[in-house]
C-alpha atoms as a PDB file:
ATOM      1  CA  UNK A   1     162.771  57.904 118.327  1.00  0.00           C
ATOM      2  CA  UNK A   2     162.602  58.132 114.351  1.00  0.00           C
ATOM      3  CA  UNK A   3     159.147  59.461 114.735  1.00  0.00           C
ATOM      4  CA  UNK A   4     160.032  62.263 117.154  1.00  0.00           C
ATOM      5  CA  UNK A   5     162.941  63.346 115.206  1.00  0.00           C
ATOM      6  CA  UNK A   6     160.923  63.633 112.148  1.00  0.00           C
ATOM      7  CA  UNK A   7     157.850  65.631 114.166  1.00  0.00           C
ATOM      8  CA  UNK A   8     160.208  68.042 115.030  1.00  0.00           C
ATOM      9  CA  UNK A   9     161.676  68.511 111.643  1.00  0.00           C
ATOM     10  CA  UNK A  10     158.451  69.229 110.562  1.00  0.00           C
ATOM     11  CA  UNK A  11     157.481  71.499 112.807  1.00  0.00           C
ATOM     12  CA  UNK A  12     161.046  73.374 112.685  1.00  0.00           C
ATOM     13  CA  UNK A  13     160.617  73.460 108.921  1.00  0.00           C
ATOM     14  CA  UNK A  14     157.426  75.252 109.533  1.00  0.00           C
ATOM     15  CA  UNK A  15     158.517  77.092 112.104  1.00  0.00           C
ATOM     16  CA  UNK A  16     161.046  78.494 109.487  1.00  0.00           C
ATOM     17  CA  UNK A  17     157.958  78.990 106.731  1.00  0.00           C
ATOM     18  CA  UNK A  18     156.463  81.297 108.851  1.00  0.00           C
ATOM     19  CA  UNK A  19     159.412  83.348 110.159  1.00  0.00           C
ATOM     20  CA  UNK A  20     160.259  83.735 106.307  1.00  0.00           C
ATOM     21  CA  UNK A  21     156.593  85.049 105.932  1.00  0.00           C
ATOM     22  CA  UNK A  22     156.757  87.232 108.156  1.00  0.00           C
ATOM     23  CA  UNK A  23     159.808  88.914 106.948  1.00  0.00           C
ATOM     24  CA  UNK A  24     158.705  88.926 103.554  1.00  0.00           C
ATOM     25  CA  UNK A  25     155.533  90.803 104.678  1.00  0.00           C
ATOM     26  CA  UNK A  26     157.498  93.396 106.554  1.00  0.00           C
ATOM     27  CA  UNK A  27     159.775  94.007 103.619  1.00  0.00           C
ATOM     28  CA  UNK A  28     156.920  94.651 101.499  1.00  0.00           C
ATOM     29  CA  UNK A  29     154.895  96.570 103.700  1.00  0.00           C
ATOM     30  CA  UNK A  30     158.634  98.478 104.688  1.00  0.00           C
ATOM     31  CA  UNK A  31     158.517  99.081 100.609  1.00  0.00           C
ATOM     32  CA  UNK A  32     155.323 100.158 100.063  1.00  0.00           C
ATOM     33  CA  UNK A  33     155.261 102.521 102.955  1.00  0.00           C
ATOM     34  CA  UNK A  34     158.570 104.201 101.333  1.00  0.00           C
ATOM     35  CA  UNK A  35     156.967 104.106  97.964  1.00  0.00           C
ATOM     36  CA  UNK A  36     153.992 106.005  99.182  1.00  0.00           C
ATOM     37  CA  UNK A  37     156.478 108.526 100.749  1.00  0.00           C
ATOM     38  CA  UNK A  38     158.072 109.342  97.535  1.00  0.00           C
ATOM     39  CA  UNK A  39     155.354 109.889  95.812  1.00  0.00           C
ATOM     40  CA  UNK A  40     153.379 112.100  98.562  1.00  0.00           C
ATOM     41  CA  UNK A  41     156.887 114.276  98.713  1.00  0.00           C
ATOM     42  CA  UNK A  42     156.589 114.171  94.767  1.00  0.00           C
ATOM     43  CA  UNK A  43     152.895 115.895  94.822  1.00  0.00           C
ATOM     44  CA  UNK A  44     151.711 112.198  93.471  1.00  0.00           C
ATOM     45  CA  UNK A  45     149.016 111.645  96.800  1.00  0.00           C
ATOM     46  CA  UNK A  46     147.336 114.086  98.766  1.00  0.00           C
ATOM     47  CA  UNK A  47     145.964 114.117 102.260  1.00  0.00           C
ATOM     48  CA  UNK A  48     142.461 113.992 102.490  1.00  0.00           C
ATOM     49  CA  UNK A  49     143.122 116.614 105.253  1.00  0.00           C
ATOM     50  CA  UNK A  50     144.512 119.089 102.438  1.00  0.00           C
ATOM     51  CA  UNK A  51     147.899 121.338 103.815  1.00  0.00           C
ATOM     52  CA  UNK A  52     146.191 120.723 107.181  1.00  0.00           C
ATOM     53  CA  UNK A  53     148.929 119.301 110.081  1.00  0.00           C
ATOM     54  CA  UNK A  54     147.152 116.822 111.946  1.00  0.00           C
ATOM     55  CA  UNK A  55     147.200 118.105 114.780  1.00  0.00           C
ATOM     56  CA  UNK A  56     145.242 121.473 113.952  1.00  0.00           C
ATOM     57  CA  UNK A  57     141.624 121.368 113.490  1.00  0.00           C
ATOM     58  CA  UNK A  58     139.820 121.182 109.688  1.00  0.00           C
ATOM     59  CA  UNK A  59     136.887 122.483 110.100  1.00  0.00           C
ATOM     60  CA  UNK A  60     134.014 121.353 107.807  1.00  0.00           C
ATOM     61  CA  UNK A  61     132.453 124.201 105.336  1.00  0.00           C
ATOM     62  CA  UNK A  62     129.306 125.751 105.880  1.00  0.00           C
ATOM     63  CA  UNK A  63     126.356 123.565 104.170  1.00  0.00           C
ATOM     64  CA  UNK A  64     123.854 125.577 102.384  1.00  0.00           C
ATOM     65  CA  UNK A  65     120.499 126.135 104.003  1.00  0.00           C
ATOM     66  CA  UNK A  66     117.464 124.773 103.168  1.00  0.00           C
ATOM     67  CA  UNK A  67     115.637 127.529 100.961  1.00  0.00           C
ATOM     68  CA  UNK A  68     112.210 127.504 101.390  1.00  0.00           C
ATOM     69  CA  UNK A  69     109.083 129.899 100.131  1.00  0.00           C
ATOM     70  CA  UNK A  70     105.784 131.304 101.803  1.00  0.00           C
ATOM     71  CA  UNK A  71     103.257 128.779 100.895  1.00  0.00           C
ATOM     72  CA  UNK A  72     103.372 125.960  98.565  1.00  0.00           C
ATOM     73  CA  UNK A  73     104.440 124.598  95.598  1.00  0.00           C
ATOM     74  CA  UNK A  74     101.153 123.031  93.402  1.00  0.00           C
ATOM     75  CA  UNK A  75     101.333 119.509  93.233  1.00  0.00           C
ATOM     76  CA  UNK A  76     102.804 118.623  90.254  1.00  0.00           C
ATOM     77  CA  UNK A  77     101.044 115.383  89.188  1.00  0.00           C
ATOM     78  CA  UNK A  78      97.838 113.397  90.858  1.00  0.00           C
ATOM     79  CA  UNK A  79      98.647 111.667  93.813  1.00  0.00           C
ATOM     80  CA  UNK A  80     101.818 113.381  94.728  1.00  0.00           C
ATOM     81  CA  UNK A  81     102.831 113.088  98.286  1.00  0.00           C
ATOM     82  CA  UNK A  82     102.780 117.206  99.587  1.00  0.00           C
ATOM     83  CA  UNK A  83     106.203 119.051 100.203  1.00  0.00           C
ATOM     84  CA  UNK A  84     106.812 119.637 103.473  1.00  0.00           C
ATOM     85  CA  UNK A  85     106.842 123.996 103.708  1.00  0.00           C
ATOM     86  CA  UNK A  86     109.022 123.845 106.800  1.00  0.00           C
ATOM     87  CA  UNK A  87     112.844 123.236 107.825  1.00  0.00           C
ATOM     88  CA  UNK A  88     113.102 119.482 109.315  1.00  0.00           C
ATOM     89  CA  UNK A  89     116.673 119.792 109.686  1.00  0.00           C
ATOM     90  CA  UNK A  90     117.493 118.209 112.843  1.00  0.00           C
ATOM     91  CA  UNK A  91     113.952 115.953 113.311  1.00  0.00           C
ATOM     92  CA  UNK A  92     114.125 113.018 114.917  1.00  0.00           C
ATOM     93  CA  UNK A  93     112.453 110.427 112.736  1.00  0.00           C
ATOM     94  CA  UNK A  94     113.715 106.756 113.787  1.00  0.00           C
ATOM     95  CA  UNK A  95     111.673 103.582 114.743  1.00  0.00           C
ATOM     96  CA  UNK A  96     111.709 104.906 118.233  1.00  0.00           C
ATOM     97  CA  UNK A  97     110.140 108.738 117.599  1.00  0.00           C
ATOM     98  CA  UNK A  98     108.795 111.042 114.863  1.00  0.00           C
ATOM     99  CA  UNK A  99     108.597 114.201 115.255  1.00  0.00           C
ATOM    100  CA  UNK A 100     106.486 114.934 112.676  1.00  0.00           C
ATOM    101  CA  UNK A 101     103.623 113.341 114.781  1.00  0.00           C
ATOM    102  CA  UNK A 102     103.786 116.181 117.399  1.00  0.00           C
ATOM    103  CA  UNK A 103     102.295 118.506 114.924  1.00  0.00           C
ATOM    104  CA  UNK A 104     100.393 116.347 111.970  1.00  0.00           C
ATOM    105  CA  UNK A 105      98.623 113.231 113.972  1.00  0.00           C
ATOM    106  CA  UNK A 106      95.287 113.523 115.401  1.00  0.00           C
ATOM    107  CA  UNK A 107      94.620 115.624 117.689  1.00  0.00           C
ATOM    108  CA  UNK A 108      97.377 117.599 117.918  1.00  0.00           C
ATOM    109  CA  UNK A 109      97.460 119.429 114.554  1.00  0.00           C
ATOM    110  CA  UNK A 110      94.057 121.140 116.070  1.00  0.00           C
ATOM    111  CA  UNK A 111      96.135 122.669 118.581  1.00  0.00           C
ATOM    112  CA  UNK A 112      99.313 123.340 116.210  1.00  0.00           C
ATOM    113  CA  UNK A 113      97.171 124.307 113.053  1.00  0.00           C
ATOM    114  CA  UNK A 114      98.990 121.650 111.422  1.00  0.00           C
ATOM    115  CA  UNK A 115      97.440 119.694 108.303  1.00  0.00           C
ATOM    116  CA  UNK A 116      96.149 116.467 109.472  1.00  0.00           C
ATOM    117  CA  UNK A 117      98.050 113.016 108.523  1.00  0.00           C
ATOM    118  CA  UNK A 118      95.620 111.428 105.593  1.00  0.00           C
ATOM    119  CA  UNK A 119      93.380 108.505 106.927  1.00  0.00           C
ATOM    120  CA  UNK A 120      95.141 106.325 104.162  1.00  0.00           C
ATOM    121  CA  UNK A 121      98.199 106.823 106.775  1.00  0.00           C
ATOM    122  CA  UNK A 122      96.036 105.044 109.648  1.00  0.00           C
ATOM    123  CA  UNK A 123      95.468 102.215 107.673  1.00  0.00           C
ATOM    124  CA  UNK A 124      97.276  98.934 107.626  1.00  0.00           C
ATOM    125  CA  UNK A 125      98.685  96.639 104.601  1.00  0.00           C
ATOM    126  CA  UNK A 126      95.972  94.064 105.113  1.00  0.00           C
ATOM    127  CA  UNK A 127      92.978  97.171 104.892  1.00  0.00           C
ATOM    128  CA  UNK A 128      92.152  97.585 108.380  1.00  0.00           C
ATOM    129  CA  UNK A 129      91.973 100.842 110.046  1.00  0.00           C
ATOM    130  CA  UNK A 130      94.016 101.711 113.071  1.00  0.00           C
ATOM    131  CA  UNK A 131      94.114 104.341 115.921  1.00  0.00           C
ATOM    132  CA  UNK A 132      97.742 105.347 115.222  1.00  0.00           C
ATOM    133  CA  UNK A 133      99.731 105.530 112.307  1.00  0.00           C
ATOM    134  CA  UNK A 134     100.415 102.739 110.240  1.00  0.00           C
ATOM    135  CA  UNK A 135     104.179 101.247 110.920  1.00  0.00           C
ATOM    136  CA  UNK A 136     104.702 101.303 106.955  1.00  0.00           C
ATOM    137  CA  UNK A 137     103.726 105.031 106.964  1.00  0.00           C
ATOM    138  CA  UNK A 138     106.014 105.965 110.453  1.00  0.00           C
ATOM    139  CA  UNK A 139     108.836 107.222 107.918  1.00  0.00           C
ATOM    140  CA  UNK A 140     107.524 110.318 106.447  1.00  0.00           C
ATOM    141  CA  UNK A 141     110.644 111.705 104.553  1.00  0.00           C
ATOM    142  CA  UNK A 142     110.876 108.079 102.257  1.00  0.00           C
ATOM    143  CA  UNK A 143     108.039 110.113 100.233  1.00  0.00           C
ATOM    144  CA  UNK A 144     107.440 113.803 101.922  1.00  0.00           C
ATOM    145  CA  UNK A 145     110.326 115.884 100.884  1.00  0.00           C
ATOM    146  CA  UNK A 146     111.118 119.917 102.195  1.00  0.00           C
ATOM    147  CA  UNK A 147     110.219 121.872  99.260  1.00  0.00           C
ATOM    148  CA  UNK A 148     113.021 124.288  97.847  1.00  0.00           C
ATOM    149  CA  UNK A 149     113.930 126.307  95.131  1.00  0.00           C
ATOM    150  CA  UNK A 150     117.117 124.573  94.699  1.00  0.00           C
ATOM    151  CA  UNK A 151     119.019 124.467  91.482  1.00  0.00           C
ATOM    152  CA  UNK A 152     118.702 121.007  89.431  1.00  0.00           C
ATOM    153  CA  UNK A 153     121.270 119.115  89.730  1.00  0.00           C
ATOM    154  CA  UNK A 154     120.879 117.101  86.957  1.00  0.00           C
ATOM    155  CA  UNK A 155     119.057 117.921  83.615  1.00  0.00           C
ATOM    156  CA  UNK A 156     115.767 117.541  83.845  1.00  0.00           C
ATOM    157  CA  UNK A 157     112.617 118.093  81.549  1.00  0.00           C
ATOM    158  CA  UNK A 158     110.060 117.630  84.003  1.00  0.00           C
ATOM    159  CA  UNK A 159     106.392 118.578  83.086  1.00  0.00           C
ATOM    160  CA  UNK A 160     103.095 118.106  85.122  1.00  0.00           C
ATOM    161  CA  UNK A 161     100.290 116.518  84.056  1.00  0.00           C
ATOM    162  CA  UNK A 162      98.837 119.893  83.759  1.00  0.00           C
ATOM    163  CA  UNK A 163     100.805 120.760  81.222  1.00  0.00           C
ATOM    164  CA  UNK A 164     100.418 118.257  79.381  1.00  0.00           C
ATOM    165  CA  UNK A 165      96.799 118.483  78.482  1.00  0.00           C
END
Protein backbone atom coordinates (compact mmCIF):
# COMPACT_ATOMS: atom_id res chain seq x y z
CA UNK A 1 0.00 0.00 0.00
CA UNK A 2 3.10 2.30 0.99
CA UNK A 3 4.38 1.79 -2.47
CA UNK A 4 1.20 2.87 -4.27
CA UNK A 5 0.75 5.84 -2.17
CA UNK A 6 4.17 6.99 -2.86
CA UNK A 7 3.77 6.21 -6.96
CA UNK A 8 1.08 8.41 -6.95
CA UNK A 9 2.72 11.18 -5.09
CA UNK A 10 5.18 11.11 -7.55
CA UNK A 11 3.34 11.19 -10.33
CA UNK A 12 0.88 13.99 -8.81
CA UNK A 13 4.00 15.98 -7.99
CA UNK A 14 4.82 15.78 -11.61
CA UNK A 15 1.69 16.13 -12.72
CA UNK A 16 1.87 19.57 -10.89
CA UNK A 17 5.60 20.31 -12.59
CA UNK A 18 4.15 20.30 -15.74
CA UNK A 19 0.88 22.20 -15.22
CA UNK A 20 3.26 24.94 -13.62
CA UNK A 21 5.25 24.75 -16.99
CA UNK A 22 2.81 25.21 -18.88
CA UNK A 23 1.53 28.27 -17.27
CA UNK A 24 4.77 29.74 -17.02
CA UNK A 25 5.16 29.33 -20.83
CA UNK A 26 1.85 30.96 -21.54
CA UNK A 27 2.65 33.89 -19.32
CA UNK A 28 5.72 34.47 -21.13
CA UNK A 29 4.62 33.93 -24.47
CA UNK A 30 1.19 36.20 -23.18
CA UNK A 31 4.23 38.86 -22.35
CA UNK A 32 6.15 38.77 -25.17
CA UNK A 33 3.27 38.91 -27.55
CA UNK A 34 2.16 42.29 -25.62
CA UNK A 35 5.70 43.49 -25.68
CA UNK A 36 5.90 43.11 -29.39
CA UNK A 37 2.55 45.05 -29.58
CA UNK A 38 3.90 48.03 -27.89
CA UNK A 39 6.61 48.38 -29.67
CA UNK A 40 4.97 47.76 -33.32
CA UNK A 41 2.24 50.61 -32.10
CA UNK A 42 5.48 52.61 -31.01
CA UNK A 43 7.04 52.48 -34.78
CA UNK A 44 9.81 50.03 -33.00
CA UNK A 45 8.93 46.77 -35.69
CA UNK A 46 7.66 46.87 -39.01
CA UNK A 47 5.73 44.45 -41.14
CA UNK A 48 7.58 42.92 -43.70
CA UNK A 49 4.31 43.59 -45.66
CA UNK A 50 4.99 47.51 -45.25
CA UNK A 51 1.36 49.69 -44.55
CA UNK A 52 -0.10 46.73 -46.49
CA UNK A 53 -3.48 45.10 -44.54
CA UNK A 54 -3.20 41.55 -44.93
CA UNK A 55 -5.78 40.96 -46.56
CA UNK A 56 -5.00 43.19 -49.77
CA UNK A 57 -2.57 42.02 -52.21
CA UNK A 58 1.44 43.30 -52.23
CA UNK A 59 2.41 42.95 -55.30
CA UNK A 60 6.14 42.30 -56.01
CA UNK A 61 8.11 45.20 -58.09
CA UNK A 62 9.02 44.87 -61.50
CA UNK A 63 12.65 43.09 -61.82
CA UNK A 64 14.86 44.64 -64.30
CA UNK A 65 15.35 42.90 -67.61
CA UNK A 66 18.11 41.21 -68.76
CA UNK A 67 20.05 43.80 -71.07
CA UNK A 68 21.67 42.26 -73.70
CA UNK A 69 23.73 43.57 -77.04
CA UNK A 70 23.90 42.46 -80.84
CA UNK A 71 26.76 40.13 -80.88
CA UNK A 72 29.30 39.36 -78.37
CA UNK A 73 31.38 40.39 -75.84
CA UNK A 74 35.39 39.21 -76.62
CA UNK A 75 36.43 36.74 -74.31
CA UNK A 76 38.16 38.28 -71.76
CA UNK A 77 40.91 35.80 -70.77
CA UNK A 78 42.01 32.20 -72.45
CA UNK A 79 39.77 29.58 -71.74
CA UNK A 80 36.77 31.54 -70.73
CA UNK A 81 33.53 29.73 -70.93
CA UNK A 82 31.37 32.06 -73.86
CA UNK A 83 28.43 34.37 -72.65
CA UNK A 84 25.39 33.23 -73.58
CA UNK A 85 23.93 36.36 -76.26
CA UNK A 86 20.36 35.35 -75.54
CA UNK A 87 17.57 35.76 -72.69
CA UNK A 88 17.36 32.24 -70.70
CA UNK A 89 14.96 33.61 -68.39
CA UNK A 90 12.51 30.99 -67.82
CA UNK A 91 14.81 27.73 -69.21
CA UNK A 92 14.32 24.72 -67.82
CA UNK A 93 17.69 23.37 -66.80
CA UNK A 94 17.22 20.52 -64.00
CA UNK A 95 18.56 16.87 -63.89
CA UNK A 96 15.46 15.94 -65.75
CA UNK A 97 15.74 18.56 -69.01
CA UNK A 98 17.95 21.28 -70.53
CA UNK A 99 16.85 23.34 -72.70
CA UNK A 100 19.82 24.52 -73.88
CA UNK A 101 20.28 21.10 -75.68
CA UNK A 102 17.35 21.83 -78.09
CA UNK A 103 19.43 24.37 -79.81
CA UNK A 104 23.41 23.68 -78.98
CA UNK A 105 23.77 19.59 -79.03
CA UNK A 106 24.47 17.77 -82.11
CA UNK A 107 22.48 17.82 -84.58
CA UNK A 108 20.17 20.20 -83.82
CA UNK A 109 22.19 23.45 -83.80
CA UNK A 110 22.46 22.62 -87.81
CA UNK A 111 18.90 23.14 -87.99
CA UNK A 112 18.74 26.14 -85.32
CA UNK A 113 22.11 27.81 -86.48
CA UNK A 114 23.10 27.41 -83.03
CA UNK A 115 26.95 27.10 -82.01
CA UNK A 116 27.71 23.56 -81.38
CA UNK A 117 28.36 22.23 -77.61
CA UNK A 118 32.46 21.76 -77.52
CA UNK A 119 33.54 18.01 -77.82
CA UNK A 120 35.30 18.57 -74.35
CA UNK A 121 31.41 18.64 -73.23
CA UNK A 122 30.93 14.92 -74.64
CA UNK A 123 33.59 13.69 -72.74
CA UNK A 124 33.55 11.95 -69.42
CA UNK A 125 35.75 12.44 -66.05
CA UNK A 126 37.63 9.22 -66.66
CA UNK A 127 38.60 10.54 -70.66
CA UNK A 128 36.26 8.61 -72.61
CA UNK A 129 34.13 10.05 -75.22
CA UNK A 130 30.39 9.79 -75.20
CA UNK A 131 27.38 10.21 -77.60
CA UNK A 132 25.57 12.70 -75.32
CA UNK A 133 26.64 15.19 -73.06
CA UNK A 134 28.66 14.51 -70.23
CA UNK A 135 26.43 14.44 -66.78
CA UNK A 136 29.18 16.86 -65.18
CA UNK A 137 28.65 19.27 -68.15
CA UNK A 138 24.39 18.90 -68.13
CA UNK A 139 24.39 22.29 -66.02
CA UNK A 140 25.37 24.92 -68.38
CA UNK A 141 24.67 28.16 -66.33
CA UNK A 142 27.35 26.82 -63.26
CA UNK A 143 29.94 28.39 -65.93
CA UNK A 144 27.91 29.98 -69.12
CA UNK A 145 26.48 33.18 -67.93
CA UNK A 146 23.85 35.76 -70.19
CA UNK A 147 26.07 38.50 -71.10
CA UNK A 148 24.87 42.13 -70.06
CA UNK A 149 25.87 45.47 -69.75
CA UNK A 150 24.90 45.61 -66.23
CA UNK A 151 26.34 48.02 -63.76
CA UNK A 152 29.10 46.46 -61.27
CA UNK A 153 27.96 45.85 -58.34
CA UNK A 154 30.90 45.73 -56.54
CA UNK A 155 34.28 47.51 -57.32
CA UNK A 156 36.07 45.87 -59.58
CA UNK A 157 39.47 46.37 -61.50
CA UNK A 158 39.16 43.71 -63.87
CA UNK A 159 41.67 43.55 -66.85
CA UNK A 160 42.10 40.84 -69.62
CA UNK A 161 44.97 39.20 -70.39
CA UNK A 162 45.05 41.33 -73.40
CA UNK A 163 45.65 44.11 -71.68
CA UNK A 164 48.01 43.12 -69.88
CA UNK A 165 50.69 42.43 -72.39
Amino acid sequence: MYKIIRRYSKLTALGVLAVLSLVTVTALSLHGTEKAMAQQAAGGVQSLRGETDIPDDNIAPVLPRQDTQAGSFERAYRQQPPLIPHKIDGYQIDRAANQCMLCHDWPYNVDQGAPKISETHYVNRDGVALDEVSPRRWFCTQCHVPQSNARELVKNDFKSAVDLE
